[in-house]
N, C-alpha and C. Protein backbone atom coordinates (compact mmCIF):
# COMPACT_ATOMS: atom_id res chain seq x y z
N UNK A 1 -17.48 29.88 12.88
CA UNK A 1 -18.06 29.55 14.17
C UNK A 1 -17.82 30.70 15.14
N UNK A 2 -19.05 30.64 15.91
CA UNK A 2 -18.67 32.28 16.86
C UNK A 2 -18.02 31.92 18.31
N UNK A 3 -17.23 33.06 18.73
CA UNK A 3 -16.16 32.60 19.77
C UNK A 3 -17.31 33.34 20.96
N UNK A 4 -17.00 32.94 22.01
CA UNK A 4 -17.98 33.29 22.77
C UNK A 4 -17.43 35.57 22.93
N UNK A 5 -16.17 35.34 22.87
CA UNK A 5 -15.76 36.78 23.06
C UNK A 5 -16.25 37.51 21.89
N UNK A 6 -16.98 37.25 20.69
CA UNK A 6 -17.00 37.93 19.80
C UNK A 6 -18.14 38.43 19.83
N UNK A 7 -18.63 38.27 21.05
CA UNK A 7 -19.96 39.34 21.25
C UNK A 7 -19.55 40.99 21.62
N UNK A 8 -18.50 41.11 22.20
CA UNK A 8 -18.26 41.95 22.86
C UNK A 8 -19.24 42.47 24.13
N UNK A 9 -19.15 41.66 25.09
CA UNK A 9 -19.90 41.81 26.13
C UNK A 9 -18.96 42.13 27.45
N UNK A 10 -19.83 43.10 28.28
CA UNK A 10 -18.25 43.61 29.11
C UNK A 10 -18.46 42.82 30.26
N UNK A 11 -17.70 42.59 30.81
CA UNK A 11 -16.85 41.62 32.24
C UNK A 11 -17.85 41.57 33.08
N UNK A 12 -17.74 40.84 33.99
CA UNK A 12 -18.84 40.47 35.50
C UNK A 12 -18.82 41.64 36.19
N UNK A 13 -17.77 42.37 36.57
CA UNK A 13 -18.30 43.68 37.48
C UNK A 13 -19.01 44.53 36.86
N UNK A 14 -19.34 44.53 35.70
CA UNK A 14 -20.52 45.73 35.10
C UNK A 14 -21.78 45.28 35.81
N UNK A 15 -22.06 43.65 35.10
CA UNK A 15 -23.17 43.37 35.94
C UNK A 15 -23.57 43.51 37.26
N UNK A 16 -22.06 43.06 38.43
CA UNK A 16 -22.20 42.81 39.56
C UNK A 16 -22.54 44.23 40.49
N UNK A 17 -22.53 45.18 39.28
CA UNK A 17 -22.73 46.74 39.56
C UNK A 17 -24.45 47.06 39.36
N UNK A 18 -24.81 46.05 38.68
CA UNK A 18 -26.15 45.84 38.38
C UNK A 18 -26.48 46.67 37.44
N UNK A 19 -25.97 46.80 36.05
CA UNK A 19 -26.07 47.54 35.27
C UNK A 19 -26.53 46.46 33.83
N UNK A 20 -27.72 46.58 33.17
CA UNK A 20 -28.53 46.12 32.30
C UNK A 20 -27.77 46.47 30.94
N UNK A 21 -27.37 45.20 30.30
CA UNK A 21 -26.96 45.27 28.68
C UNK A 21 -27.67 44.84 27.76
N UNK A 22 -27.72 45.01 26.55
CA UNK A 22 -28.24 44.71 25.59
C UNK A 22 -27.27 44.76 24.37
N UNK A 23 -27.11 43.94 23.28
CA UNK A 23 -26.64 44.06 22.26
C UNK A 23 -26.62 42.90 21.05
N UNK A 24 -26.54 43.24 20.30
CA UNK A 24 -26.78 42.00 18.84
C UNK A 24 -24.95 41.69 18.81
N UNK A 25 -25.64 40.59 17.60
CA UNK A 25 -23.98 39.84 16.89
C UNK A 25 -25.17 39.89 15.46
N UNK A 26 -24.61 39.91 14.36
CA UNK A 26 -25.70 39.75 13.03
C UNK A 26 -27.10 40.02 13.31
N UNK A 27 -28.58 38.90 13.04
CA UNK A 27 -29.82 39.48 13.29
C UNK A 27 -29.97 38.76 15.22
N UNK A 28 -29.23 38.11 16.00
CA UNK A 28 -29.09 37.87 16.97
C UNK A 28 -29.23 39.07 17.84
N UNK A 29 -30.38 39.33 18.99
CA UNK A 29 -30.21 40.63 20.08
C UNK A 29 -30.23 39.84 21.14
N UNK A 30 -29.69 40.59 21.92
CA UNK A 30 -30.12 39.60 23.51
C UNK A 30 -29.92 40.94 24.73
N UNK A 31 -30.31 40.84 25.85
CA UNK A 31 -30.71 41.60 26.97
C UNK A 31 -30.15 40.53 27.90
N UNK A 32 -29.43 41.04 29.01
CA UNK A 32 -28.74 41.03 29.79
C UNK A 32 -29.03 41.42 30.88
N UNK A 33 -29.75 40.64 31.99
CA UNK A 33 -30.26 41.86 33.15
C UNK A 33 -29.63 41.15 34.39
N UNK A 34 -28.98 41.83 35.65
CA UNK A 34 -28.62 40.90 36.56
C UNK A 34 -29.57 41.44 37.32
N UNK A 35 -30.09 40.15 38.06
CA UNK A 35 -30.77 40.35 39.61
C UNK A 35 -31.09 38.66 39.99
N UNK A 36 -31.34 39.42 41.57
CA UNK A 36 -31.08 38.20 42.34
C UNK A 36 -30.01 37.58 42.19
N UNK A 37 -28.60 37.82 42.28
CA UNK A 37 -27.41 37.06 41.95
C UNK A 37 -27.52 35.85 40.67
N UNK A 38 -28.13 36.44 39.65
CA UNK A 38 -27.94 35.60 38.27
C UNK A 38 -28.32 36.83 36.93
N UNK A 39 -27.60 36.08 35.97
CA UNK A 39 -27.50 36.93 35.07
C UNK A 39 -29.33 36.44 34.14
N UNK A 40 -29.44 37.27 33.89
CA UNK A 40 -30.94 36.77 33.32
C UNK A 40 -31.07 36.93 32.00
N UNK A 41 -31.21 35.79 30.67
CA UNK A 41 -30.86 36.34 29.39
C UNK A 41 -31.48 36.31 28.57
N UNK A 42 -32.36 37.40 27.88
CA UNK A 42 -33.18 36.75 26.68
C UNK A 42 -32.64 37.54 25.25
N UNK A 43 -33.28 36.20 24.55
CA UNK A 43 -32.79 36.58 23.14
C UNK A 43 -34.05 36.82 22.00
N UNK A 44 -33.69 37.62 20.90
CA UNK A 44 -34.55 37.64 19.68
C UNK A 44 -33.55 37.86 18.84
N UNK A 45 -34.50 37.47 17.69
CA UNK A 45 -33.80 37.64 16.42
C UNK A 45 -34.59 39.41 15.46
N UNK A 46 -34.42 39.67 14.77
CA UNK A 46 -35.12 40.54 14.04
C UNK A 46 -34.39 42.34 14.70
N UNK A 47 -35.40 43.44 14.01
CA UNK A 47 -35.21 44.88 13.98
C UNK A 47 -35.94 45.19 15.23
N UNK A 48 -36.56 44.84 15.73
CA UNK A 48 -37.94 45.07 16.31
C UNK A 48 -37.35 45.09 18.11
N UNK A 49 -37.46 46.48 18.92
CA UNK A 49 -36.96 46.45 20.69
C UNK A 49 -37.21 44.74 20.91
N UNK A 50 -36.45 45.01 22.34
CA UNK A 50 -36.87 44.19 23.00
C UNK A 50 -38.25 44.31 23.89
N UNK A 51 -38.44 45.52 24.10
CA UNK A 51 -39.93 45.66 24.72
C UNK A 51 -41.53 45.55 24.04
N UNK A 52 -40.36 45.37 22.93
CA UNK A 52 -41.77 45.12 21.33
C UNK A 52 -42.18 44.06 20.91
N UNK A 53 -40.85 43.16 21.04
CA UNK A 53 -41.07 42.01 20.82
C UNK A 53 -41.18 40.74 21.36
N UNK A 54 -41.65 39.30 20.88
CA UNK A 54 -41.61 38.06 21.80
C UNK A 54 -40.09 37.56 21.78
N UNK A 55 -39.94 37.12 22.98
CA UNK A 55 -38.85 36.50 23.26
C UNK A 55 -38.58 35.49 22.68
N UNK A 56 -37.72 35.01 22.46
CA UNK A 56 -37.43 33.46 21.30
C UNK A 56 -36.95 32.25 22.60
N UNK A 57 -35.60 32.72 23.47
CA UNK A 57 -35.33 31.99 24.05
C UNK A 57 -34.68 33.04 25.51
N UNK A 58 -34.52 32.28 27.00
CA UNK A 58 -34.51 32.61 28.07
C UNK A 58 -33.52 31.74 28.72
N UNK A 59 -32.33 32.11 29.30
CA UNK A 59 -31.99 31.83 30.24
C UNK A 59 -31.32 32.51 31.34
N UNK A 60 -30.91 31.64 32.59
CA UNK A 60 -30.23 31.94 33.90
C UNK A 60 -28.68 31.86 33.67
N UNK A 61 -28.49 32.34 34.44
CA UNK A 61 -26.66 32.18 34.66
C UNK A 61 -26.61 32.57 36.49
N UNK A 62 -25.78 32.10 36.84
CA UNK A 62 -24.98 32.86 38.22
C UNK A 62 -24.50 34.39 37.93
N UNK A 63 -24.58 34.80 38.79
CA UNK A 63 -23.77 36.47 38.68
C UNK A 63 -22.65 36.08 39.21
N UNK A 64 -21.33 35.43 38.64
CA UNK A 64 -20.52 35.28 38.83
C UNK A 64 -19.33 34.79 37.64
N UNK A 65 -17.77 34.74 38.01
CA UNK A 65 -17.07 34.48 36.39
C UNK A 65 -17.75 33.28 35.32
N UNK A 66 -17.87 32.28 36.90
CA UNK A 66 -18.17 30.78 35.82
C UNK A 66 -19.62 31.26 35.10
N UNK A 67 -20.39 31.76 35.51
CA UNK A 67 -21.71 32.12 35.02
C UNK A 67 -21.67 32.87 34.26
N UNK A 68 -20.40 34.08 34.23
CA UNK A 68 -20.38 35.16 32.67
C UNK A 68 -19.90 34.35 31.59
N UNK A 69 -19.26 33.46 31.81
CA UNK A 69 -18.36 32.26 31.09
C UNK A 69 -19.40 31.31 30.11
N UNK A 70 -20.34 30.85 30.98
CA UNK A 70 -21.55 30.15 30.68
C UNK A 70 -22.29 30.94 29.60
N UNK A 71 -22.80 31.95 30.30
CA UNK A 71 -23.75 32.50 29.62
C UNK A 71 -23.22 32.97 27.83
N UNK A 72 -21.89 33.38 28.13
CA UNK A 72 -20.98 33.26 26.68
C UNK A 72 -21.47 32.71 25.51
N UNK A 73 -21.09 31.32 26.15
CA UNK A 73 -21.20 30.19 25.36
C UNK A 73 -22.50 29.87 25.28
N UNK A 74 -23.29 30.35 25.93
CA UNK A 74 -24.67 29.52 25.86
C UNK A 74 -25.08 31.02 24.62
N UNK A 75 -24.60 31.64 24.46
CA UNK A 75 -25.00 33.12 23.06
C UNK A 75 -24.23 32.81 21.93
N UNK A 76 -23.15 31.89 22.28
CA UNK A 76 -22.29 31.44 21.12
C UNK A 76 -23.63 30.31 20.29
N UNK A 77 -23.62 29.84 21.39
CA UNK A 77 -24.78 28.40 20.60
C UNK A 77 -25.49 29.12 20.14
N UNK A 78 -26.55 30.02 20.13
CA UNK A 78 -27.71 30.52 20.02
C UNK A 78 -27.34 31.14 18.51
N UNK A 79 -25.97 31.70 18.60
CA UNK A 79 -25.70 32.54 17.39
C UNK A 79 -25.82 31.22 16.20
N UNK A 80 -25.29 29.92 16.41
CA UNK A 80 -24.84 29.12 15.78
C UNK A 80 -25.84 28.67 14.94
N UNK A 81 -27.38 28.64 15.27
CA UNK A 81 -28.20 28.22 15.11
C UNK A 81 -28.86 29.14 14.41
C-alpha cells in the first residue's frame, strides 16, 4: 500500500513559492500547479507528456499544510487503484 510520503513530493513552501511539479510513482504521473491559493492536480497514467496527453483525473487542494496533506493522500488513492 502506498504511503502518501512515498511520492517524494517537496513541502508547501515550494509551492507557496509558486513553483510547478511534476512527477510519477510506477506508470502513475501527476502535475502539480499552484495558483489562486490551491494546489491544482492532474493525473495520467502511461509514457506520453503531460501536454500530450488526456487527463485521467483532476483535483483542488488549498495551498496550504492541511491541503499538501490532502492532496498526498488523495495520490496515495489514485496510486492504489
Amino acid at each position: 500500500m502506498a504511503k502518501p510520503n512515498d511520492f517524494d513530493i517537496p513541502r508547501i513552501f515550494y509551492f507557496i513559492s509558486k513553483n510547478i511539479f511534476t512527477g510519477s510513482r510506477g506508470d502513475l504521473n501527476f502535475r502539480i500547479v499552484p495558483e489562486d491559493d490551491l494546489l491544482k492536480v492532474s493525473i495520467w497514467h502511461g509514457f506520453i507528456c503531460s501536454e500530450l496527453t488526456e487527463m485521467e483525473d483532476y483535483s483542488e487542494f488549498p495551498l496550504s499544510e492541511e491541503g499538501h496533506t490532502q492532496m498526498l493522500a488523495w495520490l496515495a488513492t489514485k496510486y492504489e487503484k
